[in-house]
C-alpha atoms as a PDB file:
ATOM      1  CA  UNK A   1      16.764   9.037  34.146  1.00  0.00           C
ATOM      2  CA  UNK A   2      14.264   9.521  31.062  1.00  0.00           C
ATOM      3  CA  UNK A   3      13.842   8.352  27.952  1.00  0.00           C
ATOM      4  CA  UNK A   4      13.529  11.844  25.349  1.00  0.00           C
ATOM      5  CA  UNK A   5      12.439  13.190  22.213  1.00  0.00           C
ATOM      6  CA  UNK A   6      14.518  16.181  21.295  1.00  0.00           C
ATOM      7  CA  UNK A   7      12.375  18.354  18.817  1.00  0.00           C
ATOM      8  CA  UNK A   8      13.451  22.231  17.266  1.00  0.00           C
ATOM      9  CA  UNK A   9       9.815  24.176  16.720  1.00  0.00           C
ATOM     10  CA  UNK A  10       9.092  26.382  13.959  1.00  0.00           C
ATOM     11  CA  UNK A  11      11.158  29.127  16.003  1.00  0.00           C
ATOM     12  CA  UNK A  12      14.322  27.224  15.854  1.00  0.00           C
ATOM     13  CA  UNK A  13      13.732  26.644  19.546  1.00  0.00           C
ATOM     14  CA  UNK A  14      14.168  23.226  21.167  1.00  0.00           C
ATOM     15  CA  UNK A  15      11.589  21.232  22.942  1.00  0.00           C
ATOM     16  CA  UNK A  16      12.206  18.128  24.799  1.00  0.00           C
ATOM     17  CA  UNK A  17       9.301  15.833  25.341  1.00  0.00           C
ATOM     18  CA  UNK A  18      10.384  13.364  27.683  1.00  0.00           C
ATOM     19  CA  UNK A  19       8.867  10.614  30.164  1.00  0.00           C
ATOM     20  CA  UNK A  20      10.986   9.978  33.288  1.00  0.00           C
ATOM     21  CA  UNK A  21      12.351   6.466  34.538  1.00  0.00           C
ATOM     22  CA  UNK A  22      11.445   5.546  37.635  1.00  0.00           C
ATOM     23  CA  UNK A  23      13.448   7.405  40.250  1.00  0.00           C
ATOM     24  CA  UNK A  24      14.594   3.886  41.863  1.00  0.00           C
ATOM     25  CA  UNK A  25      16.271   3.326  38.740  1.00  0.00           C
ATOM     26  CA  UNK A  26      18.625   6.258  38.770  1.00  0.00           C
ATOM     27  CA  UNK A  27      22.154   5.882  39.378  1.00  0.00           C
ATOM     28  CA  UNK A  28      24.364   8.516  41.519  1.00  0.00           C
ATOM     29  CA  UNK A  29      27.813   8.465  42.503  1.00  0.00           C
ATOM     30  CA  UNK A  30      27.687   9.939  45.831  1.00  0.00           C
ATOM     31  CA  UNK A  31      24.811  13.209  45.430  1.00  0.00           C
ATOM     32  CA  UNK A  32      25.215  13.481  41.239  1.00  0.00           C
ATOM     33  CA  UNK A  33      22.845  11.480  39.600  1.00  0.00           C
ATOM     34  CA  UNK A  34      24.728  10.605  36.282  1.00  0.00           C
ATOM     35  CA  UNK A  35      22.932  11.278  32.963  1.00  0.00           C
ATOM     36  CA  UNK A  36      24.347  10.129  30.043  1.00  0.00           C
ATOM     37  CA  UNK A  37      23.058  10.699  26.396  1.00  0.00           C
ATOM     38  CA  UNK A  38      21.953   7.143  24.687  1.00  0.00           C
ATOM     39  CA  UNK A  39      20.128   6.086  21.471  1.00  0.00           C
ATOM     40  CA  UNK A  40      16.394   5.859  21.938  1.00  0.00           C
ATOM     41  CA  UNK A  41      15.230   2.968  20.735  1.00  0.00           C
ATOM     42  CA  UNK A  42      12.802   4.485  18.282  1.00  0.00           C
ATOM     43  CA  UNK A  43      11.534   0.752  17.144  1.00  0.00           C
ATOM     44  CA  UNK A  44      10.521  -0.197  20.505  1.00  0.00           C
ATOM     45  CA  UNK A  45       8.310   3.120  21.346  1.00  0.00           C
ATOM     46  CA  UNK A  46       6.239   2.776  17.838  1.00  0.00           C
ATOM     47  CA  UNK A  47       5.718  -0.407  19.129  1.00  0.00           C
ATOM     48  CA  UNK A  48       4.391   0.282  22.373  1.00  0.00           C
ATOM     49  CA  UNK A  49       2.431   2.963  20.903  1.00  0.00           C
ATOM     50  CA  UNK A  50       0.419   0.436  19.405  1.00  0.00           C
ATOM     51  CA  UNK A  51      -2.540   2.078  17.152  1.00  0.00           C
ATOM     52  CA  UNK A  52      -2.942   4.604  18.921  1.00  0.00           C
ATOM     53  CA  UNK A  53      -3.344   8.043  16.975  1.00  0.00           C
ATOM     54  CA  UNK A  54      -1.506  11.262  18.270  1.00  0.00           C
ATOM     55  CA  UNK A  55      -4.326  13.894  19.669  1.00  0.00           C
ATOM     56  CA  UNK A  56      -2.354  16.231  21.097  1.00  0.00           C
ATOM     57  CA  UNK A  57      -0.704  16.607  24.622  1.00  0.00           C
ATOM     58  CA  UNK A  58      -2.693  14.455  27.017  1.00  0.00           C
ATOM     59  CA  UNK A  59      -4.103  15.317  29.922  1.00  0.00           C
ATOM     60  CA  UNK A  60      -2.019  16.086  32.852  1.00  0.00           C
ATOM     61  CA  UNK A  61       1.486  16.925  30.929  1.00  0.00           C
ATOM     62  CA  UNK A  62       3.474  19.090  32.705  1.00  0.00           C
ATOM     63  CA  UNK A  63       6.381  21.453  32.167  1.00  0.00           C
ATOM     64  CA  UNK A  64       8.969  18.958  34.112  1.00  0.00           C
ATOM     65  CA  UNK A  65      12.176  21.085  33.211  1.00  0.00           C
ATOM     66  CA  UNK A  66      13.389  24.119  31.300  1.00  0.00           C
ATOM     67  CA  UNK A  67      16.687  24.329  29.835  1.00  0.00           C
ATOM     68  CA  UNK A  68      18.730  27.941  29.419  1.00  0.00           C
ATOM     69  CA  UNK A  69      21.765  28.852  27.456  1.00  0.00           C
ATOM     70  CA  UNK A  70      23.490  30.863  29.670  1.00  0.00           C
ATOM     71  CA  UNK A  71      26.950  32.583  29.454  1.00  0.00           C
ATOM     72  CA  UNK A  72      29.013  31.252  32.365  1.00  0.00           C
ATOM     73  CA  UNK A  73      27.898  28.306  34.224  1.00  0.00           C
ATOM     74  CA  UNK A  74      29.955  29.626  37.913  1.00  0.00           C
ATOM     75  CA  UNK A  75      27.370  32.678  37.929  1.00  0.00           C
ATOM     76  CA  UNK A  76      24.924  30.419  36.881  1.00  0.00           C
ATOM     77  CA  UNK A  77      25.750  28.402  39.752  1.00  0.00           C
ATOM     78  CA  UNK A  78      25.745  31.368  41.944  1.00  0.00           C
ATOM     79  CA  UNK A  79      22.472  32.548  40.828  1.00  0.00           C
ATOM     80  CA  UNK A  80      20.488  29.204  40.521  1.00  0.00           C
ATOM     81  CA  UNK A  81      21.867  27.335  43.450  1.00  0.00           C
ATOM     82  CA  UNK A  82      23.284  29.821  45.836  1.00  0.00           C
ATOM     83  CA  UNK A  83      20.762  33.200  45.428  1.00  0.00           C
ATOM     84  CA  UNK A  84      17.171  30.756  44.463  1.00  0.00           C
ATOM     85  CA  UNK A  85      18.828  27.386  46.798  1.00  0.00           C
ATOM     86  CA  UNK A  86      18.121  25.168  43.944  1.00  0.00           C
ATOM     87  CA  UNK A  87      20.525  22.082  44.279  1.00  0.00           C
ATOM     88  CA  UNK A  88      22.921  20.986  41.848  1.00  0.00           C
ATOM     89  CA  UNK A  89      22.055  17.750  40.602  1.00  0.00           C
ATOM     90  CA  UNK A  90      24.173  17.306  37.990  1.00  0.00           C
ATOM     91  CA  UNK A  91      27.899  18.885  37.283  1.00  0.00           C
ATOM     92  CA  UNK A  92      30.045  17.340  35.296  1.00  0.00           C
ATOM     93  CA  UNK A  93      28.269  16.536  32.016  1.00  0.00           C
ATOM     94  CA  UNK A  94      30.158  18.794  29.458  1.00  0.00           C
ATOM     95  CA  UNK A  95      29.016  22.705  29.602  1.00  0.00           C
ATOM     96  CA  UNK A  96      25.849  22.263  31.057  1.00  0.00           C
ATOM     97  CA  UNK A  97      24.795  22.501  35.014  1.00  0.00           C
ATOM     98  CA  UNK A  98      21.464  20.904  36.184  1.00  0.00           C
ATOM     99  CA  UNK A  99      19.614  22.094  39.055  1.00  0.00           C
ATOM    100  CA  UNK A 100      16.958  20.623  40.438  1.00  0.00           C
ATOM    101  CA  UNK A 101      14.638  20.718  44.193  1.00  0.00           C
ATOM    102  CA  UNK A 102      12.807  17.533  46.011  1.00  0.00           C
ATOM    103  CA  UNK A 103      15.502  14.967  44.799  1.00  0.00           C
ATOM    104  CA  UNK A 104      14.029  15.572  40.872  1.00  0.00           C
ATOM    105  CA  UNK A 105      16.964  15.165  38.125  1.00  0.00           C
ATOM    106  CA  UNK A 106      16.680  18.653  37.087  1.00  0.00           C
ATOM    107  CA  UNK A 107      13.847  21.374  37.297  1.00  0.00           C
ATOM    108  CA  UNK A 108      16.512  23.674  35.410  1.00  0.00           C
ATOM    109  CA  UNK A 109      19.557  22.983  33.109  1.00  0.00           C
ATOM    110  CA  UNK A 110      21.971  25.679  32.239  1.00  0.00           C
ATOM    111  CA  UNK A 111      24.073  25.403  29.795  1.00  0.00           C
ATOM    112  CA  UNK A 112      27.023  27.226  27.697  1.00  0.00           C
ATOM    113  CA  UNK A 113      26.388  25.056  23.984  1.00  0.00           C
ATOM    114  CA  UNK A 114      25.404  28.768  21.957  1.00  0.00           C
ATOM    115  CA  UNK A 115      29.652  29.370  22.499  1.00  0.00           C
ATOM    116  CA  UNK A 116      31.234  32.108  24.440  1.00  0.00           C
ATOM    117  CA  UNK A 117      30.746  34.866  21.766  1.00  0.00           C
ATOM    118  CA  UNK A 118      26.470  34.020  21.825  1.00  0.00           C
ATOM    119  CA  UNK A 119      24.211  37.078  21.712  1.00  0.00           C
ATOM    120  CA  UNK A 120      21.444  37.009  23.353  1.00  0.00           C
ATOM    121  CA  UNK A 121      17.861  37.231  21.757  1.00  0.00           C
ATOM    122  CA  UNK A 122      16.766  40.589  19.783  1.00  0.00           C
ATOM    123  CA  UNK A 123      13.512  42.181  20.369  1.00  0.00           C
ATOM    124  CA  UNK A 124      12.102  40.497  17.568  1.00  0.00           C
ATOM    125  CA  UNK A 125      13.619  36.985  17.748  1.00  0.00           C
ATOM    126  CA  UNK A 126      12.010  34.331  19.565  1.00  0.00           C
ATOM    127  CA  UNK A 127      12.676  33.978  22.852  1.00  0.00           C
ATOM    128  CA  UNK A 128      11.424  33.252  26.747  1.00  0.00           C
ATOM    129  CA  UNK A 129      10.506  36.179  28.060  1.00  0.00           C
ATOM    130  CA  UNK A 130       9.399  34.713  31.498  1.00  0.00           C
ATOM    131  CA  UNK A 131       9.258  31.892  33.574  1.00  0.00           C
ATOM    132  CA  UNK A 132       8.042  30.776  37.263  1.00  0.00           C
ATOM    133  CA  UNK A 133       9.582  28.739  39.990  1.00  0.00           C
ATOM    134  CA  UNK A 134       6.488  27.425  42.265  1.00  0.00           C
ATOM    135  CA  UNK A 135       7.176  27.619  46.051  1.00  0.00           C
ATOM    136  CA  UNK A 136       5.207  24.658  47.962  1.00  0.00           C
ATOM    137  CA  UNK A 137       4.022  27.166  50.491  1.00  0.00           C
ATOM    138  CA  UNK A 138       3.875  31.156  51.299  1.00  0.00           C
ATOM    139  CA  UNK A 139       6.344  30.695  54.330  1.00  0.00           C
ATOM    140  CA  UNK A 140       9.010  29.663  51.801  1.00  0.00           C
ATOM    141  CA  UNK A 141       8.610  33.206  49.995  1.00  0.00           C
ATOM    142  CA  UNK A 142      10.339  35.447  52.737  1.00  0.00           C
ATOM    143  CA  UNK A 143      13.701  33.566  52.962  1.00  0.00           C
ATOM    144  CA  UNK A 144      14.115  32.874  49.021  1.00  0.00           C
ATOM    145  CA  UNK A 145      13.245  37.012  48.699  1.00  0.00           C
ATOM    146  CA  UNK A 146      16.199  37.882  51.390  1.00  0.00           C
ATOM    147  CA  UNK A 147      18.262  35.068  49.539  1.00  0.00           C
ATOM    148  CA  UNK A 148      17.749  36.773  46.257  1.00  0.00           C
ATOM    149  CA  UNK A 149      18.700  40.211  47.847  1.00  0.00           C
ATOM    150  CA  UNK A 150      21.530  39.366  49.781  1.00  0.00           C
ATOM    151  CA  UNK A 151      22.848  38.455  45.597  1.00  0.00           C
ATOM    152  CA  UNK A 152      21.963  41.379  44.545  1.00  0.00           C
ATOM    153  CA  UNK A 153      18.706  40.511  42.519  1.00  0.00           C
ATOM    154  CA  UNK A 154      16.331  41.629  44.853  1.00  0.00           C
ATOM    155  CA  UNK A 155      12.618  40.196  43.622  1.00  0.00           C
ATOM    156  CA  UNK A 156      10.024  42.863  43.282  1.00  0.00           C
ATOM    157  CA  UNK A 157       6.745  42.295  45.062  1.00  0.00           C
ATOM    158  CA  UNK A 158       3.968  42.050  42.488  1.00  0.00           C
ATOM    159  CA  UNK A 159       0.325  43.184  43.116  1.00  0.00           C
ATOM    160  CA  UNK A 160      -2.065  40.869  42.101  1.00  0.00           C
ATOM    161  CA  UNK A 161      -5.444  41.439  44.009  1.00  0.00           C
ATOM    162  CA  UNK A 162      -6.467  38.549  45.904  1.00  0.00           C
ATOM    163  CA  UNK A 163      -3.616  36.332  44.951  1.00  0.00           C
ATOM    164  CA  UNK A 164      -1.076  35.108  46.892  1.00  0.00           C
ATOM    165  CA  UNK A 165       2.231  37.289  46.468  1.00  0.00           C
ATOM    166  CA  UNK A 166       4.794  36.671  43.965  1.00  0.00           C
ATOM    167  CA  UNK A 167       8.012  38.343  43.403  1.00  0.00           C
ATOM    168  CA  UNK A 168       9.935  39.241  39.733  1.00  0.00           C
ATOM    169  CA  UNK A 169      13.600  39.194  39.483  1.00  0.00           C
ATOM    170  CA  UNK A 170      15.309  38.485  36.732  1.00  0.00           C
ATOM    171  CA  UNK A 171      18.724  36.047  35.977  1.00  0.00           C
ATOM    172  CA  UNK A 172      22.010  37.596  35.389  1.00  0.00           C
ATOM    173  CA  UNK A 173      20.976  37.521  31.223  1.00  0.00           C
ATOM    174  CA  UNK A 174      18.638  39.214  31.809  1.00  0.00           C
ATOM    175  CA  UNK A 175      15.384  36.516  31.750  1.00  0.00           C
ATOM    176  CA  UNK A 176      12.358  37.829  33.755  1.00  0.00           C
ATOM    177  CA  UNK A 177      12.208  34.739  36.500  1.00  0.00           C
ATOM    178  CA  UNK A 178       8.702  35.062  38.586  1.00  0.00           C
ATOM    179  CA  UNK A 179       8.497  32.920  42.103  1.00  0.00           C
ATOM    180  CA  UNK A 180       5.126  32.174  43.153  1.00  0.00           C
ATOM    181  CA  UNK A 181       3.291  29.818  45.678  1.00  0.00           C
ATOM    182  CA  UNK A 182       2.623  26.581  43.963  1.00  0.00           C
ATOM    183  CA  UNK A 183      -1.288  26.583  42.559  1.00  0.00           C
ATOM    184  CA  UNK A 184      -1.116  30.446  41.682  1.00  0.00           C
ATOM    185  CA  UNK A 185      -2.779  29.725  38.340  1.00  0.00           C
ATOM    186  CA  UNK A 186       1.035  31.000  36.646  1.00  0.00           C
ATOM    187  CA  UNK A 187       2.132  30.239  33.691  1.00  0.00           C
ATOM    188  CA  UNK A 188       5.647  30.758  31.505  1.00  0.00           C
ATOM    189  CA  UNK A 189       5.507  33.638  28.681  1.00  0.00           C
ATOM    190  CA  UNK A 190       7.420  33.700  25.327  1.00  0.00           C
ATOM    191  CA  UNK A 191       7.201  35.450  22.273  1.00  0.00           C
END
């Protein structure tokens, strides 16, 4: 589905910077799309990078996916696909779930890699404090908030004057998740 760099930053966190294939390439059997994990050929993209130097990000990169260690994939199913209607896109690659909306590959991947007995995150260790699912329009708010509380997460209206309402909730690890309307001018937090 994409061809991927898999980097760890000075946090020991992991960052994959990725470009996707095009969708009419990916394969399915029935709805999962099947992803499989294959050599990059490294020779190939320093040759199509040609000359050019590295700058930075360019213009127009976007956050395509965020991965979580989680500790039980069924209640992350429950959570991410049932409570927030996210659908599973991916479900039998081994300890990992991948949710996804709009016929993407995955928007989310959840996964149980850190082992059973994983702690989660100190106060002072690095971590994601925060992140937002985008909504394509306000009328989509009110049933995802009755979703959420009929699972017992209920999101909590928050006030932002002159913006478009969002709601906090957080995952069952406790991960503050934020929904807005698409175009809110959100952004993810860590520390």
């Amino acid at each position: 589905m994409s061809e991927s760099l898999y980097l760890q930053d000075p946090d020991n966190l992991g960052i994959e910077v990725y470009a996707d294939r095009p969708r009419s390439t990916w394969r399915r059997v029935g709805r999962q799309l099947i992803m499989a994990t294959d050599p990059l050929d490294l020779h190939g993209l320093d040759r199509a990078a040609g000359t050019t130097t590295w700058v930075g990000m360019p213009p127009g990169t976007v956050i395509g996916h965020v991965h979580l260690h989680v500790g039980d994939l069924a209640i992350a199913s429950d959570f991410f696909g049932e409570a927030l209607g996210l659908d599973a896109t991916v479900w039998d690659y081994p300890g990992a779930l991948f949710f996804a909306a709009r016929g993407y590959h995955h928007h989310l991947g959840t996964n149980i890699w850190s082992g059973p007995d994983a702690q989660p995150p100190t106060e002072d260790d690095p971590q994601l404090l925060e992140w937002t699912i985008e909504l394509p329009d306000l009328t989509s708010m009110g049933p995802l908030a009755d979703s959420l509380a009929r699972a017992g997460r209920p999101g909590e209206p928050v006030d932002q004057a002159g913006a478009q309402p969002t709601l906090l909730t957080q995952d069952p690890w406790g991960t503050r998740l934020r929904v807005a309307v698409a175009g809110a001018g959100l952004r993810n937090v860590g520390k």
